[in-house]
C-alpha atoms as a PDB file:
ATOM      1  CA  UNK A   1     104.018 239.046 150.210  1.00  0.00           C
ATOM      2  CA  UNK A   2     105.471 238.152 152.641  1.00  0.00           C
ATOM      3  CA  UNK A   3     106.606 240.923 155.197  1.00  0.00           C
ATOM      4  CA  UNK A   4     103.369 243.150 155.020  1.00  0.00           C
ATOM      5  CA  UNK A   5     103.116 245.877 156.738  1.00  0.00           C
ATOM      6  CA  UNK A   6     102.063 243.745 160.130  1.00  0.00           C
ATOM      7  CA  UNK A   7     105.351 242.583 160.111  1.00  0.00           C
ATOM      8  CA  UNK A   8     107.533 245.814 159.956  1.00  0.00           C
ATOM      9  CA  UNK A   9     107.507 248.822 162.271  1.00  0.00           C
ATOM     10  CA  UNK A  10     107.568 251.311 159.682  1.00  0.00           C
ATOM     11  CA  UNK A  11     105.382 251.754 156.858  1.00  0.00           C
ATOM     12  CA  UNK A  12     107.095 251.365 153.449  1.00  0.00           C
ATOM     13  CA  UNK A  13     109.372 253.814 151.610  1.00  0.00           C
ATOM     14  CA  UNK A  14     107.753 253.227 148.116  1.00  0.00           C
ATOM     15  CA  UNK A  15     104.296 253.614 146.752  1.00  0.00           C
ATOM     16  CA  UNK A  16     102.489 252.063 143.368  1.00  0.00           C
ATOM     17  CA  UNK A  17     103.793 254.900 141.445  1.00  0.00           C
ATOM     18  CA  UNK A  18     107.519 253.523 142.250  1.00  0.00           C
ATOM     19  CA  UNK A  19     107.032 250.940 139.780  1.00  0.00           C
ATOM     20  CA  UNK A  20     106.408 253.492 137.210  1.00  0.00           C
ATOM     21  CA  UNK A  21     108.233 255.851 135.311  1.00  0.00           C
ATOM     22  CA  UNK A  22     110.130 258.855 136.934  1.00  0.00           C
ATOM     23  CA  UNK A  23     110.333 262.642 135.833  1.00  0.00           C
ATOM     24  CA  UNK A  24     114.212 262.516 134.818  1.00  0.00           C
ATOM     25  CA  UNK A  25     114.940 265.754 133.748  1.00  0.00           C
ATOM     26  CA  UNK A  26     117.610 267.880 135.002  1.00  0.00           C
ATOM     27  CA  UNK A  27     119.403 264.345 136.262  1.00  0.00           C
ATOM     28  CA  UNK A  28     123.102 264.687 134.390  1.00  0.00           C
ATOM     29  CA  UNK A  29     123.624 261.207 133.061  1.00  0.00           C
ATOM     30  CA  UNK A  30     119.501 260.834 133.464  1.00  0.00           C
ATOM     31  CA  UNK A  31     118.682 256.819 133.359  1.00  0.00           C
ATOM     32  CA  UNK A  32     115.944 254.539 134.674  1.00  0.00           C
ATOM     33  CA  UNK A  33     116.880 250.462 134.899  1.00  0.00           C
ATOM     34  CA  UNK A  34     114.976 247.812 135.787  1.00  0.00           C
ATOM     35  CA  UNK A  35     116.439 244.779 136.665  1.00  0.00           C
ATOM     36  CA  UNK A  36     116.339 240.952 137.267  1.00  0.00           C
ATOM     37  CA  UNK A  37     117.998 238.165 138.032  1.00  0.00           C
ATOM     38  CA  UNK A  38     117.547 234.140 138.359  1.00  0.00           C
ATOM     39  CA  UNK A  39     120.707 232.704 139.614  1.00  0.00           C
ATOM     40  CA  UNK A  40     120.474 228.544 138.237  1.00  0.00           C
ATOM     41  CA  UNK A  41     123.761 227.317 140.452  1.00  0.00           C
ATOM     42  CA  UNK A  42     122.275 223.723 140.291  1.00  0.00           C
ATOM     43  CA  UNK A  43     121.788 224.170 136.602  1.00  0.00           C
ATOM     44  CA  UNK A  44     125.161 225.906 135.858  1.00  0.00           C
ATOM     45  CA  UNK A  45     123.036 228.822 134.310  1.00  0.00           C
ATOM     46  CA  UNK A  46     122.917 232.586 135.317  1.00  0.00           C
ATOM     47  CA  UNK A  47     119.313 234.106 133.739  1.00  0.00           C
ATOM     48  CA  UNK A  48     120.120 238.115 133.633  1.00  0.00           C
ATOM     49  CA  UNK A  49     117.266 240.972 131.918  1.00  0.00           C
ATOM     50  CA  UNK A  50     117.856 244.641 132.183  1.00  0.00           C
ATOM     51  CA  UNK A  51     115.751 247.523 130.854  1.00  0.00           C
ATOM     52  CA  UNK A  52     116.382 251.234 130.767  1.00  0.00           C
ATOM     53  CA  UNK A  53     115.555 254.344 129.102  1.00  0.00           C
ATOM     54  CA  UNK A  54     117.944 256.872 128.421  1.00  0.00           C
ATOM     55  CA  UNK A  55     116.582 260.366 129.619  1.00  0.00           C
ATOM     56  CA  UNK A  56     118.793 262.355 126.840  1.00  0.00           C
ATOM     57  CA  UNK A  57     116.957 260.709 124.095  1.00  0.00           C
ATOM     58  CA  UNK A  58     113.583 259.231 125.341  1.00  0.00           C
ATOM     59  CA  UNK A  59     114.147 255.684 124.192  1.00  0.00           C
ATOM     60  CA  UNK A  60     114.556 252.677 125.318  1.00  0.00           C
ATOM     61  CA  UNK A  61     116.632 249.381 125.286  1.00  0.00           C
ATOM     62  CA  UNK A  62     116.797 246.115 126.868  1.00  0.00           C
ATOM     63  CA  UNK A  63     118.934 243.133 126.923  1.00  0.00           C
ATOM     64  CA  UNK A  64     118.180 239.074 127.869  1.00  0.00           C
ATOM     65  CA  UNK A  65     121.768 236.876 128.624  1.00  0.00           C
ATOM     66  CA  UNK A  66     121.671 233.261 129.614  1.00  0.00           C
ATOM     67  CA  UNK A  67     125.601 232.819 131.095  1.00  0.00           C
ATOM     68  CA  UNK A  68     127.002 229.129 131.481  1.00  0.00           C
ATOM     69  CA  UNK A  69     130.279 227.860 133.122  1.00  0.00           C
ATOM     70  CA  UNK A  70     132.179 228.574 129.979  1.00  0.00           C
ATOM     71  CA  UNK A  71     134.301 231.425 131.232  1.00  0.00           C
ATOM     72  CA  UNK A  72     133.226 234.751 131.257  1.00  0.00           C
ATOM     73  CA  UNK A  73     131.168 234.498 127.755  1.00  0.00           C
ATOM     74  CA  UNK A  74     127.139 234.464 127.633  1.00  0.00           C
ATOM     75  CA  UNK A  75     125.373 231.443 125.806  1.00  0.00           C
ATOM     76  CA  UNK A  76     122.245 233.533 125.434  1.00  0.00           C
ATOM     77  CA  UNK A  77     123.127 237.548 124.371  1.00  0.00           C
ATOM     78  CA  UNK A  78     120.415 239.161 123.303  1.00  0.00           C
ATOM     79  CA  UNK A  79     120.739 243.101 123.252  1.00  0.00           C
ATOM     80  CA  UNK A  80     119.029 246.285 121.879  1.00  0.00           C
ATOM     81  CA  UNK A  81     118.767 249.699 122.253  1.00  0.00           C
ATOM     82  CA  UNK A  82     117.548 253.509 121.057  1.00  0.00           C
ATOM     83  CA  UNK A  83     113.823 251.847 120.942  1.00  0.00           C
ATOM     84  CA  UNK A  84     110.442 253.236 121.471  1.00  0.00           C
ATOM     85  CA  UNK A  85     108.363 251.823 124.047  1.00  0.00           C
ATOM     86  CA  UNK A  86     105.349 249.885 123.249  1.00  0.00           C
ATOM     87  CA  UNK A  87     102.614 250.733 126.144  1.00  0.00           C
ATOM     88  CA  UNK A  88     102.128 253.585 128.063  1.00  0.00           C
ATOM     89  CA  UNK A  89     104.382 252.209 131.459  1.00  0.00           C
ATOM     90  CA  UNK A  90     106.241 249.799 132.755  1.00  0.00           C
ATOM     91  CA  UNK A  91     102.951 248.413 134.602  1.00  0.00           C
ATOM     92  CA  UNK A  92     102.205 246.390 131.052  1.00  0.00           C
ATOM     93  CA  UNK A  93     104.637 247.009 128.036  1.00  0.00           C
ATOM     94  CA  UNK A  94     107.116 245.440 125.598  1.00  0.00           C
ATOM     95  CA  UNK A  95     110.785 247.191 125.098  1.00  0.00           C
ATOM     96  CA  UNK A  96     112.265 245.215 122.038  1.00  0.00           C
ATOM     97  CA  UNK A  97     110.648 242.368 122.563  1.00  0.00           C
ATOM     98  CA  UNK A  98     110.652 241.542 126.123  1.00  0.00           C
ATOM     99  CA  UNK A  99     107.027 241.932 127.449  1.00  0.00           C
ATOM    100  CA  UNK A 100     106.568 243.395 130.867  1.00  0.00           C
ATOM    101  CA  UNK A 101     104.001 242.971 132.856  1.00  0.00           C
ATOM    102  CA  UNK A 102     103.797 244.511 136.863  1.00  0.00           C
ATOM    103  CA  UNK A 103     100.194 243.507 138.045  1.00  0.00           C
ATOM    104  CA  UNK A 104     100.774 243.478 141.685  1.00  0.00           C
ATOM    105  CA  UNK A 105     102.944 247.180 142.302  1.00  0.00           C
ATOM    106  CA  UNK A 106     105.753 246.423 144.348  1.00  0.00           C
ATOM    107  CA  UNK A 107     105.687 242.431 144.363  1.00  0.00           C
ATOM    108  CA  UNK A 108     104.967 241.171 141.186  1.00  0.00           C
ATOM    109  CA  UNK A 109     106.732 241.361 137.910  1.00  0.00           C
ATOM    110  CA  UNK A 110     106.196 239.528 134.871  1.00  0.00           C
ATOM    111  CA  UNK A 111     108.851 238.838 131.660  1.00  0.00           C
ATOM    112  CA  UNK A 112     108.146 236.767 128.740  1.00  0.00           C
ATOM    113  CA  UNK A 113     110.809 237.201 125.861  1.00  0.00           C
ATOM    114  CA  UNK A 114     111.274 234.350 122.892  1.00  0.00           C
ATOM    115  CA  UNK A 115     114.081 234.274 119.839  1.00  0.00           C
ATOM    116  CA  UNK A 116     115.582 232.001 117.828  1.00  0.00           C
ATOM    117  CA  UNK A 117     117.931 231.479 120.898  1.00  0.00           C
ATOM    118  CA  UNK A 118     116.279 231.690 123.932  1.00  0.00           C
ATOM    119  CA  UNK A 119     112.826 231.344 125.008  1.00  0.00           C
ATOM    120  CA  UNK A 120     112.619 232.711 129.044  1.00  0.00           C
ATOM    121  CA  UNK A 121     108.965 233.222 130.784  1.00  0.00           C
ATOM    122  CA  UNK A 122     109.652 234.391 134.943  1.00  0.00           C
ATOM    123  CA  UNK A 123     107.511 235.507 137.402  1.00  0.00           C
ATOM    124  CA  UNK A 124     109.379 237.773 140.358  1.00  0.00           C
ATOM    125  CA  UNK A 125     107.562 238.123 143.372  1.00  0.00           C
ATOM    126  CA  UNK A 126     108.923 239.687 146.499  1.00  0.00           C
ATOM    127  CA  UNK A 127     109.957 238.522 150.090  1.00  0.00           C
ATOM    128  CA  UNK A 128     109.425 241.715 151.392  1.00  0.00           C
ATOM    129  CA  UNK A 129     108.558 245.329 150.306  1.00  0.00           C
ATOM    130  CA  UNK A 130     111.702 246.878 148.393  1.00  0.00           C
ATOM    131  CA  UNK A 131     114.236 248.627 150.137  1.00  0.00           C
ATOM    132  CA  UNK A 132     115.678 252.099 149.496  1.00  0.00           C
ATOM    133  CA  UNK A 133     119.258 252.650 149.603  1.00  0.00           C
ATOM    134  CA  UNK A 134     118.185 256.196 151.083  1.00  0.00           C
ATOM    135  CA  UNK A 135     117.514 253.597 154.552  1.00  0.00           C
ATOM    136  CA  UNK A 136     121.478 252.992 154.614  1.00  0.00           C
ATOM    137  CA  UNK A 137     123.384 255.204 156.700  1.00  0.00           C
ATOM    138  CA  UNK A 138     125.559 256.501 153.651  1.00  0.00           C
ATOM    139  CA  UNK A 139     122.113 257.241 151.869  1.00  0.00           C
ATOM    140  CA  UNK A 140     121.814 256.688 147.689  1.00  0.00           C
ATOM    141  CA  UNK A 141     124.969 258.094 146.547  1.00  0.00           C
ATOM    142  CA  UNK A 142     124.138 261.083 144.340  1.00  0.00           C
ATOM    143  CA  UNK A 143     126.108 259.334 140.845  1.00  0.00           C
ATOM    144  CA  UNK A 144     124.242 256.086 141.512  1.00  0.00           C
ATOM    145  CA  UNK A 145     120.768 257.523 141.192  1.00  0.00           C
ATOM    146  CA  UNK A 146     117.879 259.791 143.268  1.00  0.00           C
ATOM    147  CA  UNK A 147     116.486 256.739 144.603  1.00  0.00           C
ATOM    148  CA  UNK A 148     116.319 252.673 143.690  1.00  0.00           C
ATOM    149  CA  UNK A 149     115.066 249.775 145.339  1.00  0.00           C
ATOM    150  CA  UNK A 150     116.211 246.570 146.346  1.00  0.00           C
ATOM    151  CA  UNK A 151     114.373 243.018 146.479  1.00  0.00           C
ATOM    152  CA  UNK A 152     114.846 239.668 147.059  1.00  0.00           C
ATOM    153  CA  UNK A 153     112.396 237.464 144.993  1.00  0.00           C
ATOM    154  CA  UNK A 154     111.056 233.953 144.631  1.00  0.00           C
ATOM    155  CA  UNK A 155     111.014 233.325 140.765  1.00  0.00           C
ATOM    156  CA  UNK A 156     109.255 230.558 138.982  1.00  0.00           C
ATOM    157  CA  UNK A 157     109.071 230.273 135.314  1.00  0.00           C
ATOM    158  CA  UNK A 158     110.873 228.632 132.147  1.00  0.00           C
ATOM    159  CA  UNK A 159     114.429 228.689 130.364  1.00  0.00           C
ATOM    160  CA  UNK A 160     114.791 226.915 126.519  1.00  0.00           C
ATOM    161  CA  UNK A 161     117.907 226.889 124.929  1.00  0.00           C
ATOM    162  CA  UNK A 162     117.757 225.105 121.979  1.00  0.00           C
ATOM    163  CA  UNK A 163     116.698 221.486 123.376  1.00  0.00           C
ATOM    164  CA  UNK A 164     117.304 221.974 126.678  1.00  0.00           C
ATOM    165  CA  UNK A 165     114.630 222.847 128.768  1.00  0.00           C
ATOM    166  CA  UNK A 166     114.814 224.242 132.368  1.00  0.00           C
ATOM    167  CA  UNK A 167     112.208 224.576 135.045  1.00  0.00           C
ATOM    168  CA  UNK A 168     112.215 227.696 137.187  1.00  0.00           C
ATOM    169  CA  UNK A 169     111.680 227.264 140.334  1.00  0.00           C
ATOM    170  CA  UNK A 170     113.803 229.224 143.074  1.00  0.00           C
ATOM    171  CA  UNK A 171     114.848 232.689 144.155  1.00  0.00           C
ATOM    172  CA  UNK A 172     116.422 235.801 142.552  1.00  0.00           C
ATOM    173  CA  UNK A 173     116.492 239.819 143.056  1.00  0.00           C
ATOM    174  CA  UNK A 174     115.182 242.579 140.889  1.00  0.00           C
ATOM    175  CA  UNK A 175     115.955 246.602 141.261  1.00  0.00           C
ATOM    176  CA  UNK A 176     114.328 249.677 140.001  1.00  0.00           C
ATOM    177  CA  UNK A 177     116.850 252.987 140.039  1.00  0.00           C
ATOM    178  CA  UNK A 178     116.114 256.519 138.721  1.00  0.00           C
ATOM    179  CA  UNK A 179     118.481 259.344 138.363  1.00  0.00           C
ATOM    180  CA  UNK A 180     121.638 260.074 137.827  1.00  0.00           C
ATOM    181  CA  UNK A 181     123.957 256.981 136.502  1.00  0.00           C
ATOM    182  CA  UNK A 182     127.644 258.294 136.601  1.00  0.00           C
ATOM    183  CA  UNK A 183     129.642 255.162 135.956  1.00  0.00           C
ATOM    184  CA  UNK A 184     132.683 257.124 136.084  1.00  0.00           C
ATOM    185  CA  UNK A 185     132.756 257.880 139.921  1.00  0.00           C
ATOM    186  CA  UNK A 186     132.949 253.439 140.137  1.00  0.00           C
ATOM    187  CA  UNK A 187     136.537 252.430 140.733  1.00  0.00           C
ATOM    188  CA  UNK A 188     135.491 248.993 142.494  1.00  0.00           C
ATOM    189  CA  UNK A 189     132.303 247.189 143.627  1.00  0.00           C
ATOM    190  CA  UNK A 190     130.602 244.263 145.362  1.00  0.00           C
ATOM    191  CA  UNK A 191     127.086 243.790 144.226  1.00  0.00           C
ATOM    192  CA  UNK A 192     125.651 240.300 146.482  1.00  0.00           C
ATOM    193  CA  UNK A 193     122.014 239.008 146.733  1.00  0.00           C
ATOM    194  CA  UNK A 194     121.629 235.653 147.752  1.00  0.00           C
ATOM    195  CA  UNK A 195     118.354 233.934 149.421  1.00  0.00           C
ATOM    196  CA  UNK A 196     118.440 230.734 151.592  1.00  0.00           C
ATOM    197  CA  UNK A 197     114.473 230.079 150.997  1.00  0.00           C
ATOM    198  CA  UNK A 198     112.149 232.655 151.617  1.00  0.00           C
ATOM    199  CA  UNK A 199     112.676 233.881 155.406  1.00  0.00           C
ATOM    200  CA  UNK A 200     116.097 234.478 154.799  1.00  0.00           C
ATOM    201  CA  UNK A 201     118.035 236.879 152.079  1.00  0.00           C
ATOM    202  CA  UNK A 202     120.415 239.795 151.997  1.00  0.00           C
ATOM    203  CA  UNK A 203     121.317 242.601 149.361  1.00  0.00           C
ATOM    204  CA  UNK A 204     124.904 244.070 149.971  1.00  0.00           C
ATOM    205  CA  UNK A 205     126.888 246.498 147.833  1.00  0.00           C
ATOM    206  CA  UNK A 206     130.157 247.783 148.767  1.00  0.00           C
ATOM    207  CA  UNK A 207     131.999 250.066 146.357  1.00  0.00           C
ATOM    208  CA  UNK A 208     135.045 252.560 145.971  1.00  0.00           C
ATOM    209  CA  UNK A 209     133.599 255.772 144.373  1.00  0.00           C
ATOM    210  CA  UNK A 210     135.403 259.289 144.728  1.00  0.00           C
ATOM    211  CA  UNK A 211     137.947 257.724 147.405  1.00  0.00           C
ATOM    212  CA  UNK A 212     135.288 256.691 149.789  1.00  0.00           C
ATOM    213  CA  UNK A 213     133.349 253.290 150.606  1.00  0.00           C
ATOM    214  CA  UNK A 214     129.935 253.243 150.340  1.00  0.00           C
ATOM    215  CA  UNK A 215     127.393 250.417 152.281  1.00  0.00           C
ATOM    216  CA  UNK A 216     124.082 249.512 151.511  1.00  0.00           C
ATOM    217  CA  UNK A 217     121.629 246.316 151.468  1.00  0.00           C
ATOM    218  CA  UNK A 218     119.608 244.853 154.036  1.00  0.00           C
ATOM    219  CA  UNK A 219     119.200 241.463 155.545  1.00  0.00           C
ATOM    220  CA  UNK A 220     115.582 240.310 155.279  1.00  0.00           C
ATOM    221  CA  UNK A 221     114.341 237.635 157.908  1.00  0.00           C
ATOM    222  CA  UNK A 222     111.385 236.387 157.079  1.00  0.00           C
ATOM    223  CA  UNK A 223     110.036 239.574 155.773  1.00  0.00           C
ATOM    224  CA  UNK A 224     111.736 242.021 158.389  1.00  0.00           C
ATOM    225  CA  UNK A 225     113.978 243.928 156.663  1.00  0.00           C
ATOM    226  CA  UNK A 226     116.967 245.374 158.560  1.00  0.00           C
ATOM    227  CA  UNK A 227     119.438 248.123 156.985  1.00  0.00           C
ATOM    228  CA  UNK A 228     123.145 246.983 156.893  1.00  0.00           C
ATOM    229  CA  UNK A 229     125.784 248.679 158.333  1.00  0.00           C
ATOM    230  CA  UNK A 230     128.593 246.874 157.236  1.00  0.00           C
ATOM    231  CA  UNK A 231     129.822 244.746 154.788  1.00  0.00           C
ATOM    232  CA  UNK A 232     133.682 242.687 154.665  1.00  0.00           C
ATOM    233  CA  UNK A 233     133.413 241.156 151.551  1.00  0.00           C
ATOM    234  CA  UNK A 234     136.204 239.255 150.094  1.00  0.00           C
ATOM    235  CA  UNK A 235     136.724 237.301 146.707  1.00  0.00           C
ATOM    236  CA  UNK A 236     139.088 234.242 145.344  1.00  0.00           C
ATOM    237  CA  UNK A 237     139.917 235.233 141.321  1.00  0.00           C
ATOM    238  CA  UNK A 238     141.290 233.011 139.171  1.00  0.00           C
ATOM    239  CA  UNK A 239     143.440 234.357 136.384  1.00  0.00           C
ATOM    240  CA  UNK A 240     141.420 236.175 134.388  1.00  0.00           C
ATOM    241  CA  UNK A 241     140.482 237.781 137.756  1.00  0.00           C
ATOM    242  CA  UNK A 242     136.852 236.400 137.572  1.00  0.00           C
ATOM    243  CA  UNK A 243     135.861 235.372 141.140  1.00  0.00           C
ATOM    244  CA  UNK A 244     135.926 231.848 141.569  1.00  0.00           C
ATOM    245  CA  UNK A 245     134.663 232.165 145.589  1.00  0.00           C
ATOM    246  CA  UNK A 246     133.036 235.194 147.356  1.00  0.00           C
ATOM    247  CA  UNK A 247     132.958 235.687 151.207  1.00  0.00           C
ATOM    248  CA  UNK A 248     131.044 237.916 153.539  1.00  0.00           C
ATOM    249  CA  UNK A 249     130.188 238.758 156.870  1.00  0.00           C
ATOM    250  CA  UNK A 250     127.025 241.381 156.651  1.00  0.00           C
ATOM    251  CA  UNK A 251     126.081 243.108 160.072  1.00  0.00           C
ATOM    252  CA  UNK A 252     122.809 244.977 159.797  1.00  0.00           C
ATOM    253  CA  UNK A 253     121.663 247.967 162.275  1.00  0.00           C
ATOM    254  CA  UNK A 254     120.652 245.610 165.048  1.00  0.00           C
ATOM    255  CA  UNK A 255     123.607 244.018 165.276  1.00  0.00           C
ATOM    256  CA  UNK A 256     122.757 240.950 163.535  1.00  0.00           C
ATOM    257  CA  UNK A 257     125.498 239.443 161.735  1.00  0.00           C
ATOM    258  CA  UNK A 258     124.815 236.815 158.465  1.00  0.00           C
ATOM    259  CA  UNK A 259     127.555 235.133 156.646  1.00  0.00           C
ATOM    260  CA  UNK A 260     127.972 234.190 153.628  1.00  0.00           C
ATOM    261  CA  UNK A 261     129.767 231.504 151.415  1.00  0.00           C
ATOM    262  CA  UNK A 262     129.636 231.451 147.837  1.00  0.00           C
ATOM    263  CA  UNK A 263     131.049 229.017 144.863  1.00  0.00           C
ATOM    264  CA  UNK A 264     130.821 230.544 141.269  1.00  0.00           C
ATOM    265  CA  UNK A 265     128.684 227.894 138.907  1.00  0.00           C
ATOM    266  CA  UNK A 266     128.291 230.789 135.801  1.00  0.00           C
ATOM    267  CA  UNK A 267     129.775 233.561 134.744  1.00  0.00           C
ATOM    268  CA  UNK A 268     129.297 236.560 132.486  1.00  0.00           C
ATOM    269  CA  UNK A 269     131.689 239.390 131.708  1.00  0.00           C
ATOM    270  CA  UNK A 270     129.957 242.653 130.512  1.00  0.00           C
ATOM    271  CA  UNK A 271     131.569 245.118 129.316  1.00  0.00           C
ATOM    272  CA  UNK A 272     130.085 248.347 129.931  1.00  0.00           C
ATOM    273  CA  UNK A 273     131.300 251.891 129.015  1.00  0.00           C
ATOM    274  CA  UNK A 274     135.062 251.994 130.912  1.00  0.00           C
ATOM    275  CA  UNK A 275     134.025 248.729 133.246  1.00  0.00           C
ATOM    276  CA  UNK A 276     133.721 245.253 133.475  1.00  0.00           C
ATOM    277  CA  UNK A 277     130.664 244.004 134.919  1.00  0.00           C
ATOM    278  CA  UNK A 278     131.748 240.411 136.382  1.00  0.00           C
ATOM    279  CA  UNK A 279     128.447 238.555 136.608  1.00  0.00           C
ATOM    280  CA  UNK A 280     128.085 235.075 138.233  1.00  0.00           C
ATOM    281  CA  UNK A 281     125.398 232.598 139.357  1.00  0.00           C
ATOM    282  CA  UNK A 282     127.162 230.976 142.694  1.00  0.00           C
ATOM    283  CA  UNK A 283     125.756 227.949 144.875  1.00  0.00           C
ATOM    284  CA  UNK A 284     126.571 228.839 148.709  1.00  0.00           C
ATOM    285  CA  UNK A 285     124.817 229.362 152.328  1.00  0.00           C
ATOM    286  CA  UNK A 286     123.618 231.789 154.670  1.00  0.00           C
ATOM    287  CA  UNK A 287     124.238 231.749 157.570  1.00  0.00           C
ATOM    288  CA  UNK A 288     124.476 227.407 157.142  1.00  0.00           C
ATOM    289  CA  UNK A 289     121.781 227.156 154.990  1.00  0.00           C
ATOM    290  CA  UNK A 290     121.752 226.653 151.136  1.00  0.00           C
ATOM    291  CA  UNK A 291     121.206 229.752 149.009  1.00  0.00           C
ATOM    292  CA  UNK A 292     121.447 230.595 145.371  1.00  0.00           C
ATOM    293  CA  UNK A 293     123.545 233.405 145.182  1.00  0.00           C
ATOM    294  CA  UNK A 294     124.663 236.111 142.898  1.00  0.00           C
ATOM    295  CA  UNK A 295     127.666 238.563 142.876  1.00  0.00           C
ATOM    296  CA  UNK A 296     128.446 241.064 140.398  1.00  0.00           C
ATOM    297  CA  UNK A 297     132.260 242.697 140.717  1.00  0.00           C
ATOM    298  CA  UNK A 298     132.895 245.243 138.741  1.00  0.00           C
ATOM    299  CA  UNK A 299     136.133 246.949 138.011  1.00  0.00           C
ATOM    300  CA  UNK A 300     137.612 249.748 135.272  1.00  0.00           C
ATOM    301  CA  UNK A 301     138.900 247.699 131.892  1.00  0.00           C
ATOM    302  CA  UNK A 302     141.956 249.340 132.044  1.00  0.00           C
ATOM    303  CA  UNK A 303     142.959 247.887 135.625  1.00  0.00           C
ATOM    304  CA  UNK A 304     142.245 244.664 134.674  1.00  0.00           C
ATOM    305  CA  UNK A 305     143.401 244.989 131.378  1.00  0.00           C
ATOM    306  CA  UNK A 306     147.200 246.198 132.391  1.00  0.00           C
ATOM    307  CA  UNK A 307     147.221 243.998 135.483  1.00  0.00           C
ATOM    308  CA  UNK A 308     146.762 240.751 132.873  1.00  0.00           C
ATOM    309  CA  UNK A 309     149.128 242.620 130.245  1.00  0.00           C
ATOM    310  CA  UNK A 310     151.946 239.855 130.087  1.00  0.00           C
ATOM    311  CA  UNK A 311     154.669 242.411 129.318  1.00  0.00           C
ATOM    312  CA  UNK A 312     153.383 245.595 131.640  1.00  0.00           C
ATOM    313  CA  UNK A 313     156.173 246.662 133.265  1.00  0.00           C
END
């Protein structure tokens, strides 16, 4: 990995047991996700998994999309939920399907998942050891979750859609959260991870929650993870306001500063309880250099919903 602990002046936040399952009860709203994400921009494709368990019930669910340049609407959908897990943790087991395997805690992960539609094998290993959003200034905001981590990736693997076959070979981001998930505190959000090879990435989320902004990511250079400060983030939508272009200057607690340009090449719209989740694979640079980028903007249905409503008044 690289980033070891040679390269960082503090040891790291997590331990093995991060990658694990967390106690969740007493968390209102109680949810652990795992997440990750290939960005294709060359290949027009977004490659998005997500796993959770739902503390209120004790099961599981898990979903695989494959999103193209066709709008807002996944090729690939592949969803499920209220499942048992099959394993004992998330260190080797299969949630509907999608196998997952950690063998290396805190750098590795594994997902193999095959159907009639989609056939997707990646391996995720980490620039850098994950970062807590307790290391931002603002802290983890108490609806988002008691902790999660953030962590730019290289990913190698396979993508088959019917007869088209892609080769995996590039960058992406995965999370792990635990906690409280209170979607209704969102009323806006900026979620951008983007590497430009492997010494340089960033994670950045700015949101609107309870009438205040909240900052966290880092900027990781070449495995020495700094803790932003700041984030201007701005985005070009088109009319279905699905960004088309995403902008951002990131300053981290050095003072560093890394910008960002981003073009969208795929897009998925996920709906998700009172939100849209605007997903989308972008081509772009850091800082000057090419990246593979991904920005998720999410926003309440009914905002978008009446601002597109022909005959609002």
């Amino acid at each position: 990995m690289s980033g070891s602990a040679s390269a960082s002046t503090k040891a790291p936040w997590f331990t093995a047991a991060d990658d694990l399952m967390h106690d969740l009860s007493g968390a209102p709203f109680g949810r652990e996700s795992l997440l990750w994400t290939a960005p294709l921009p060359d290949e027009g494709l977004l490659v998005f998994a997500y796993a959770w368990k739902t503390a209120a019930t004790g099961k599981f669910g898990r979903f695989v999309a494959v999103a193209g340049d066709n709008g807002g609407k996944p090729l690939v959908l592949e969803a499920i939920d209220d499942v048992d897990l099959e394993g004992d943790d998330f260190d080797d087991c299969t949630i509907g399907g999608l196998r997952i395997r950690q063998p290396a805690p805190l750098q590795t992960a594994q997902l193999a998942f095959a159907s009639e539609n989609v056939e997707y094998e990646a391996t995720f290993t980490g620039l850098h050891f994950p970062f807590s959003w307790h290391e931002n200034e603002d802290g983890c905001a108490a609806w988002a979750a008691t902790d999660r981590y953030e962590q730019s990736c290289r990913v190698t693997g396979r993508l088959k859609l019917g007869d088209r076959e892609v080769v995996i070979d590039g960058h992406g981001h995965r999370d792990h959260s635990w906690g409280t998930r209170d979607w209704r505190a969102l009323q806006h959000w900026k979620w951008i991870n983007a590497a430009a090879g492997d010494d340089l990435s960033i994670h950045a989320w700015t949101s609107y929650a309870l009438g205040d902004n909240q900052i966290n990511g880092y900027i990781n250079r070449g495995g020495v993870v700094t803790p932003l400060v700041d984030v201007q983030a701005k985005a070009q939508l088109d009319d279905r306001m699905l960004h088309e272009t995403v902008t951002a200057v990131l300053t981290d607690a050095d003072g560093g500063v890394v910008t960002l340009e981003a073009q969208r090449a795929a897009m998925w719209q996920m709906p998700i309880r009172h939100l849209y989740l605007n997903e989308a694979a972008m081509s772009g640079t850091l800082d000057g250099q090419k990246a593979v980028v991904h920005v998720e903007l999410g926003w309440p249905q009914s905002y978008i919903d009446d601002y597109l409503d022909p005959e609002a008044v």
